[in-house]
Protein backbone atom coordinates (compact mmCIF):
# COMPACT_ATOMS: atom_id res chain seq x y z
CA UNK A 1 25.18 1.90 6.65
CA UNK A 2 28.13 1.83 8.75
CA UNK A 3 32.27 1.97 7.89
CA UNK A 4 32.50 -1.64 7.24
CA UNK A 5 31.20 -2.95 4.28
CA UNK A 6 28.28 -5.56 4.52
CA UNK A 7 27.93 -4.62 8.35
CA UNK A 8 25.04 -3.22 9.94
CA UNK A 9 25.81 -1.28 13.40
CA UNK A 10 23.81 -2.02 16.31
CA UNK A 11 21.63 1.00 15.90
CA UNK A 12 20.83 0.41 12.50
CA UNK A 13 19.85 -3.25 13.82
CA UNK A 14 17.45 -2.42 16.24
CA UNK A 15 15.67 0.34 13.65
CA UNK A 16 15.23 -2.98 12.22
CA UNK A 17 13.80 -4.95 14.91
CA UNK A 18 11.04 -2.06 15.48
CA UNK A 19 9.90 -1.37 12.14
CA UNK A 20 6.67 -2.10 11.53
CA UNK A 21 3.97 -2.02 8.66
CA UNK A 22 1.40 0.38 8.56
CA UNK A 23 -0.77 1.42 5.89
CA UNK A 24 -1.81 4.86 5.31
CA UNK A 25 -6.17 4.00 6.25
CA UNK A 26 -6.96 7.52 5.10
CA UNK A 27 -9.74 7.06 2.91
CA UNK A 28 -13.53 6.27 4.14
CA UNK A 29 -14.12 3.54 1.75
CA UNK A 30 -10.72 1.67 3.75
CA UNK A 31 -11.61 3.24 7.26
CA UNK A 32 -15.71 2.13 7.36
CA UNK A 33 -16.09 -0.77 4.61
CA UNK A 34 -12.76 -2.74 4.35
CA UNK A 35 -11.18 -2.59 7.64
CA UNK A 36 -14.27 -3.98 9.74
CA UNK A 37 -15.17 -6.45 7.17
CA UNK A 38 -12.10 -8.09 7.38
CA UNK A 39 -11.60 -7.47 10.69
CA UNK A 40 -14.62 -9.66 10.75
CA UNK A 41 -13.17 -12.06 8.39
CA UNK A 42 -10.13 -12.72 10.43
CA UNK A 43 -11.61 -12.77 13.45
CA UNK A 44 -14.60 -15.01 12.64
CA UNK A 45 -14.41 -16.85 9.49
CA UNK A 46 -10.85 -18.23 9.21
CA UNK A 47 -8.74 -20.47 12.00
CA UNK A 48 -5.85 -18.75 14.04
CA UNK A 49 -3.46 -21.19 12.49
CA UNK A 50 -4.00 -19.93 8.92
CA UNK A 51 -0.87 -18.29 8.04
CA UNK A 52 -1.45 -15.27 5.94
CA UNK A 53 0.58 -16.37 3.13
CA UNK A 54 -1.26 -19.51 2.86
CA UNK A 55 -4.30 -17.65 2.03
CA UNK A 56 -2.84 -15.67 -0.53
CA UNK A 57 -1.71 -19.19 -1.97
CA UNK A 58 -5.30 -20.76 -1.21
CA UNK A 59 -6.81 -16.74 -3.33
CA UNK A 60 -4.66 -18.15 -5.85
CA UNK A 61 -6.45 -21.15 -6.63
CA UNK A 62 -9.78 -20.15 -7.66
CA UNK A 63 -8.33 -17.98 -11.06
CA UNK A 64 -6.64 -21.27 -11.54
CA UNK A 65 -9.48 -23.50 -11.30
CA UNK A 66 -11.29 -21.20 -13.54
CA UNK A 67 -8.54 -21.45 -16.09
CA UNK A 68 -8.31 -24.90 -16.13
CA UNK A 69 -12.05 -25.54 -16.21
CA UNK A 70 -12.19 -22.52 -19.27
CA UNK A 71 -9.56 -24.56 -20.89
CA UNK A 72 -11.02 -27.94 -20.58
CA UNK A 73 -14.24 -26.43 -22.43
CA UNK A 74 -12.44 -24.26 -25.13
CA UNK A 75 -9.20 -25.22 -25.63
CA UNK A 76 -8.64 -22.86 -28.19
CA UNK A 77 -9.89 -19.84 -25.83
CA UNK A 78 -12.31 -19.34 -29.09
């Protein structure tokens, strides 16, 4: 951080403007079974204007639905 408090300096702002996000991809399970199949996913199976968040939100849903439908059958979880 620089001298002033709450400040960035300029170099410490464009660290920030390259960083990116990269996962380690050292194991073979990651490199040969989960990379290309949702490589494949993305690419084939869900539109370009599906923001990633959104399908963590949509992933979300199903445990719900399951809940709800589990609860509407057993409401005491019996």
């Amino acid at each position: 951080m620089s001298t002033r408090t709450g400040q960035l300096s300029k170099k410490e702002l464009e660290n920030i403007k390259a960083y990116r996000y990269k996962t380690n991809g050292l194991t073979p399970v990651e490199t040969y079974i989960y990379n290309p199949f949702w490589e494949f996913l993305a690419n084939n199976c869900l539109p370009d204007w599906l923001a990633p968040n959104a399908l963590t939100l949509l992933g979300l849903v199903f445990p719900l639905a399951a809940l709800i439908v589990i609860l509407y059958l057993d409401p005491s979880f019996s």
